[in-house]
C-alpha atoms as a PDB file:
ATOM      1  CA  UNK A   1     -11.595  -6.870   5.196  1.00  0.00           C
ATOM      2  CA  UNK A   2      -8.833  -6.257   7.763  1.00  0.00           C
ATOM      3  CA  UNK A   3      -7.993  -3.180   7.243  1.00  0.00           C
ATOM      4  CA  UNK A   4      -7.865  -0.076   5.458  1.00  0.00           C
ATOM      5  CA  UNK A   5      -6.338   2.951   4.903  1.00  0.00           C
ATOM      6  CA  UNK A   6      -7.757   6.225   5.170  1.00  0.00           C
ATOM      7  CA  UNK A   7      -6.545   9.545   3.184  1.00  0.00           C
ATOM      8  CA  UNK A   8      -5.052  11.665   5.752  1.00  0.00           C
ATOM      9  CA  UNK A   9      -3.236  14.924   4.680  1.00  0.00           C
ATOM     10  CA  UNK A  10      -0.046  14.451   7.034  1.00  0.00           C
ATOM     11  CA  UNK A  11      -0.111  11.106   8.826  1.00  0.00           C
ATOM     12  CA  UNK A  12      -1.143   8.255   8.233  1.00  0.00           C
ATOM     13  CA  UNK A  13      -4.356   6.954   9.347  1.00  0.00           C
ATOM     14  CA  UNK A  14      -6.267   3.173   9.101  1.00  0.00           C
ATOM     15  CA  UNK A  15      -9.487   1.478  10.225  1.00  0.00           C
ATOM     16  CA  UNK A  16      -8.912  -1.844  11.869  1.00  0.00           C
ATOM     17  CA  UNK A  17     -11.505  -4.710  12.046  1.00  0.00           C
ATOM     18  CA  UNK A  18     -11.538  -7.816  13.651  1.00  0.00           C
ATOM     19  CA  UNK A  19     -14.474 -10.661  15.603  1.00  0.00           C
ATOM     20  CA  UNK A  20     -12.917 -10.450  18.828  1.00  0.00           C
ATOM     21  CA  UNK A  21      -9.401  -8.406  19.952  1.00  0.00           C
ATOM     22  CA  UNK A  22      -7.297 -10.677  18.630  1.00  0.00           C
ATOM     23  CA  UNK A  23      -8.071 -10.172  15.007  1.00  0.00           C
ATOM     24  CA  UNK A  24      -7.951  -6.803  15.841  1.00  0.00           C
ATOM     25  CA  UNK A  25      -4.361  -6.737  17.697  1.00  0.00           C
ATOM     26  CA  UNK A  26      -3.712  -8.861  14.426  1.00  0.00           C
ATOM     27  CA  UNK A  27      -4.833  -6.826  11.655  1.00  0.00           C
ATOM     28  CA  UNK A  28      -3.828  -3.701  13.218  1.00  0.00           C
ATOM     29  CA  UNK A  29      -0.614  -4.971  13.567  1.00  0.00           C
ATOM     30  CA  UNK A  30       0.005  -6.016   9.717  1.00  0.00           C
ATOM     31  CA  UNK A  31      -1.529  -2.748   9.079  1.00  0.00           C
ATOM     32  CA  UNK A  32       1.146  -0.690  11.199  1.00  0.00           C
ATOM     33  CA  UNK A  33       3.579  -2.721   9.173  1.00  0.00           C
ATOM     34  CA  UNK A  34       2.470  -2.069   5.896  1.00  0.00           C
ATOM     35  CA  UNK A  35       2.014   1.302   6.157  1.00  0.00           C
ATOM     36  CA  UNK A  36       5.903   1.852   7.020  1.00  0.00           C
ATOM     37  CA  UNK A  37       7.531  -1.268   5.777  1.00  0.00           C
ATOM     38  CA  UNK A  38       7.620  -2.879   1.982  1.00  0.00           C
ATOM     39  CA  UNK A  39       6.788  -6.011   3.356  1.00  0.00           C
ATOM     40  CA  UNK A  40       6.893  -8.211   0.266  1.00  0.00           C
ATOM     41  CA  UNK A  41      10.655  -7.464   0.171  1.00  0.00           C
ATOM     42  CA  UNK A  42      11.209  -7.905   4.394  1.00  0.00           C
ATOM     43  CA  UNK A  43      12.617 -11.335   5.095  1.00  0.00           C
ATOM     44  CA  UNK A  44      11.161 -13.590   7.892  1.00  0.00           C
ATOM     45  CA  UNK A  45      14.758 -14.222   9.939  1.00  0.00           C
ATOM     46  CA  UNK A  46      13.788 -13.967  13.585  1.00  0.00           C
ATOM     47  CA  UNK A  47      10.396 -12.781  16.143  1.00  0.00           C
ATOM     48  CA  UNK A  48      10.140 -10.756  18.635  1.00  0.00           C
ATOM     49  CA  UNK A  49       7.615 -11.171  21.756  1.00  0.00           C
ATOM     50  CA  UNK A  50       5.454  -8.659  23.029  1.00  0.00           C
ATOM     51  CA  UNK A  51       3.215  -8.190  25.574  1.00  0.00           C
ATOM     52  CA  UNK A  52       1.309  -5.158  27.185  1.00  0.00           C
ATOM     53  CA  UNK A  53      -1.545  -4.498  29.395  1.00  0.00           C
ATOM     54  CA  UNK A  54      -4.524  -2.337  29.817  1.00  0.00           C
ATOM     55  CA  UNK A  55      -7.817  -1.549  31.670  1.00  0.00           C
ATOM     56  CA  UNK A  56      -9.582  -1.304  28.289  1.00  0.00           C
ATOM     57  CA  UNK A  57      -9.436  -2.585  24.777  1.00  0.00           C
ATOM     58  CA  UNK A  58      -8.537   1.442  23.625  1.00  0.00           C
ATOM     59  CA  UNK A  59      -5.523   1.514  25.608  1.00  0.00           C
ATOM     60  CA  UNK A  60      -4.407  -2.605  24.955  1.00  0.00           C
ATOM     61  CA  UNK A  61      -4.815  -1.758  21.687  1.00  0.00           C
ATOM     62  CA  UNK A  62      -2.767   1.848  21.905  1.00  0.00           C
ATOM     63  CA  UNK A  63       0.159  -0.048  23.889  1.00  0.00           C
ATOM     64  CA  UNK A  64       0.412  -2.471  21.421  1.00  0.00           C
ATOM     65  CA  UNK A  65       0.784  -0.218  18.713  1.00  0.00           C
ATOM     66  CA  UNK A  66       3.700   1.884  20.685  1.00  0.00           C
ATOM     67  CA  UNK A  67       5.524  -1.636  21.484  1.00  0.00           C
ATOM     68  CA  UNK A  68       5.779  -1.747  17.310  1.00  0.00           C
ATOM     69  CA  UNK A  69       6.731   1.467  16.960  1.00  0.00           C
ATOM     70  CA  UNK A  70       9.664   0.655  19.978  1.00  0.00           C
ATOM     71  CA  UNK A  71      10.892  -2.494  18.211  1.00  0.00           C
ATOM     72  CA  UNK A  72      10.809  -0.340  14.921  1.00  0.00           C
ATOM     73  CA  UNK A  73      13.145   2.649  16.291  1.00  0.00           C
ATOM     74  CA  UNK A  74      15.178   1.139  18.786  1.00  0.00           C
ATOM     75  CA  UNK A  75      15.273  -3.229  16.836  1.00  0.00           C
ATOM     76  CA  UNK A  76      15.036  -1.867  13.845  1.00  0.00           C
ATOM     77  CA  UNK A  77      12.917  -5.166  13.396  1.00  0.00           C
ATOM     78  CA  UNK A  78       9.568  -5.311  11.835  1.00  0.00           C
ATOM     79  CA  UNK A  79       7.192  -7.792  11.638  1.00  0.00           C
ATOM     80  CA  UNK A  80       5.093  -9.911   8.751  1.00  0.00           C
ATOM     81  CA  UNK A  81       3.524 -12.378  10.566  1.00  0.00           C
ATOM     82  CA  UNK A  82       1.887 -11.808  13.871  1.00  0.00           C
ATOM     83  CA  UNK A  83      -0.190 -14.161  16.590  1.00  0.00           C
ATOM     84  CA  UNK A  84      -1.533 -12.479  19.524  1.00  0.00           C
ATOM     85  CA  UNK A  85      -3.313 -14.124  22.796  1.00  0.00           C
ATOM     86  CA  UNK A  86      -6.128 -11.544  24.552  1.00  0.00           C
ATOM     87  CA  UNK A  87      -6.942 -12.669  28.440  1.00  0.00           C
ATOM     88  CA  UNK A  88      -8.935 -11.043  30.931  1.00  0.00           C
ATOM     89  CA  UNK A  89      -7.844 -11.021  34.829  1.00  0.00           C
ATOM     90  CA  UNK A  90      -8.467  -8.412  36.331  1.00  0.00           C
ATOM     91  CA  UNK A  91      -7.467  -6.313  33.105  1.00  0.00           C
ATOM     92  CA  UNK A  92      -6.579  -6.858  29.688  1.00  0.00           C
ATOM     93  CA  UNK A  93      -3.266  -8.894  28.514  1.00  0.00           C
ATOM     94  CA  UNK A  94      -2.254  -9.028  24.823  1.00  0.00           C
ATOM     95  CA  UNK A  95       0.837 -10.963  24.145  1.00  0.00           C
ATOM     96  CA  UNK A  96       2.183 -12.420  20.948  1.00  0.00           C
ATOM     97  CA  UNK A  97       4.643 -13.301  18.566  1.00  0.00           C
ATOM     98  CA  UNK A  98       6.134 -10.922  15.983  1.00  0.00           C
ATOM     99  CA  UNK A  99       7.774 -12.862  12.886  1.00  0.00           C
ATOM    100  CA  UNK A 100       9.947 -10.610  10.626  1.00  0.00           C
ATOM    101  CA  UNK A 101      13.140  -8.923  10.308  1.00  0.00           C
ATOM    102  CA  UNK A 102      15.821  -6.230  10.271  1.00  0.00           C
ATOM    103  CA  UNK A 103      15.094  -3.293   8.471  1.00  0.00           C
ATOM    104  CA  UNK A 104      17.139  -1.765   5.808  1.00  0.00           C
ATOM    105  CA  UNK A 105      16.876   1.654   4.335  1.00  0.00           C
ATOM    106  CA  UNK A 106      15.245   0.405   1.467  1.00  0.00           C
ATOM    107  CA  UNK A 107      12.608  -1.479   3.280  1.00  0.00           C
ATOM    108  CA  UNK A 108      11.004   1.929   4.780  1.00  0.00           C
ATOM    109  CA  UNK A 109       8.413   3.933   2.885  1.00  0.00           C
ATOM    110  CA  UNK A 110       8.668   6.602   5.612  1.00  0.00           C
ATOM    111  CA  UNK A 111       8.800   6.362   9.298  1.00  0.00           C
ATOM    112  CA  UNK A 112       6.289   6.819  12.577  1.00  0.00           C
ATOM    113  CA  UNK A 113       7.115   9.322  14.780  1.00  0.00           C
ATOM    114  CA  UNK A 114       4.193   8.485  17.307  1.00  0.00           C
ATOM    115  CA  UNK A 115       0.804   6.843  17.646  1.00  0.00           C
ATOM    116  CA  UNK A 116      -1.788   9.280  18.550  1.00  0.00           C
ATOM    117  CA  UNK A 117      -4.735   9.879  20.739  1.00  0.00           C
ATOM    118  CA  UNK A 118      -6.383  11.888  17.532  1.00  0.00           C
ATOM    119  CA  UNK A 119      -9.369  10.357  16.709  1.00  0.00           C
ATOM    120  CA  UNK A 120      -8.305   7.089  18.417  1.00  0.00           C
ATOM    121  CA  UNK A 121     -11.185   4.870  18.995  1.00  0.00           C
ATOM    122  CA  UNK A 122     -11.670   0.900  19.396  1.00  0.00           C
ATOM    123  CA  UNK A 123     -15.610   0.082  20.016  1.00  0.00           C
ATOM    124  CA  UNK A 124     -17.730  -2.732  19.014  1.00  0.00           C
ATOM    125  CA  UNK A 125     -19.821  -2.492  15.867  1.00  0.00           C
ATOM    126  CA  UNK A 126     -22.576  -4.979  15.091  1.00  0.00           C
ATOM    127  CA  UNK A 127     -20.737  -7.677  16.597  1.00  0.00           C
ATOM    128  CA  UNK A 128     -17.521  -7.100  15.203  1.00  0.00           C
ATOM    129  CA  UNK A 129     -14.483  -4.673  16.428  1.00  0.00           C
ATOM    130  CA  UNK A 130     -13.427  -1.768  14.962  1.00  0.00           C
ATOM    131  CA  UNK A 131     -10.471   0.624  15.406  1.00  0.00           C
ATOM    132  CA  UNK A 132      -9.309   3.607  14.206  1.00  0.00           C
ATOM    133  CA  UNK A 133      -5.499   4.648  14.077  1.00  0.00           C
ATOM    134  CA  UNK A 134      -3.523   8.070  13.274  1.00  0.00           C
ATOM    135  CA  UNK A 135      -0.025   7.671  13.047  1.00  0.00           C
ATOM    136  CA  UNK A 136       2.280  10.769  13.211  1.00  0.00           C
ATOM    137  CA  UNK A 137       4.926  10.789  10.704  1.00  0.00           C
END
């Protein structure tokens, strides 16, 4: 399992997994996109790169989510297909590709305001990562 998506009485909220950060930056990425975005009807017409940084995986994975939620405001873009590179120096650098397209009215279930600190949490469980994301809508 990727992800999932937890009942939430205003926002919208999701548990991410993944082996290392990148299937996590990955998966929490398609799941950001399918909460918000009919993505069987979004075209694949152009990418986007992206790339943050962080002291921890929490906050990598918290900048990531607001670079989305930039391109899907101020693009209008949103993104099907993702890749994303994790290093280490000195810090933590995610950078990827975004592959997707403009949205259209119709494309949008209903749209993030903000990604919140509620309840935000990435930590390592047996092995695997795990996050957990409330969006404000």
């Amino acid at each position: 399992m990727r992800y999932r998506f937890v009942d939430h009485t205003a926002d919208v909220a999701f548990e991410v997994y993944g082996s290392n950060l990148k299937e996590l930056i990955e998966n929490a990425t398609l799941a950001f996109y399918d909460a918000f975005v009919f993505l069987d009807r979004l075209e694949v017409t152009e990418s986007r790169n992206v790339g943050v940084e962080a002291d921890s995986p929490d906050y990598l994975l918290f900048n990531w989510l607001n670079e989305l939620l930039f391109l899907f405001e101020t693009d209008l873009f949103a993104g099907k297909e993702v890749s994303v590179d994790v290093s280490e120096n000195g810090g933590l650098r995610a950078e990827g590709t975004l592959r997707g397209g403009k949205l259209k009215p119709e494309l949008v279930k209903t749209e993030p305001k903000a990604i919140t600190f509620h309840k935000f949490r990435v930590e390592r469980r047996d092995g695997e990562w795990y996050a957990f994301v409330i969006i404000d809508i």
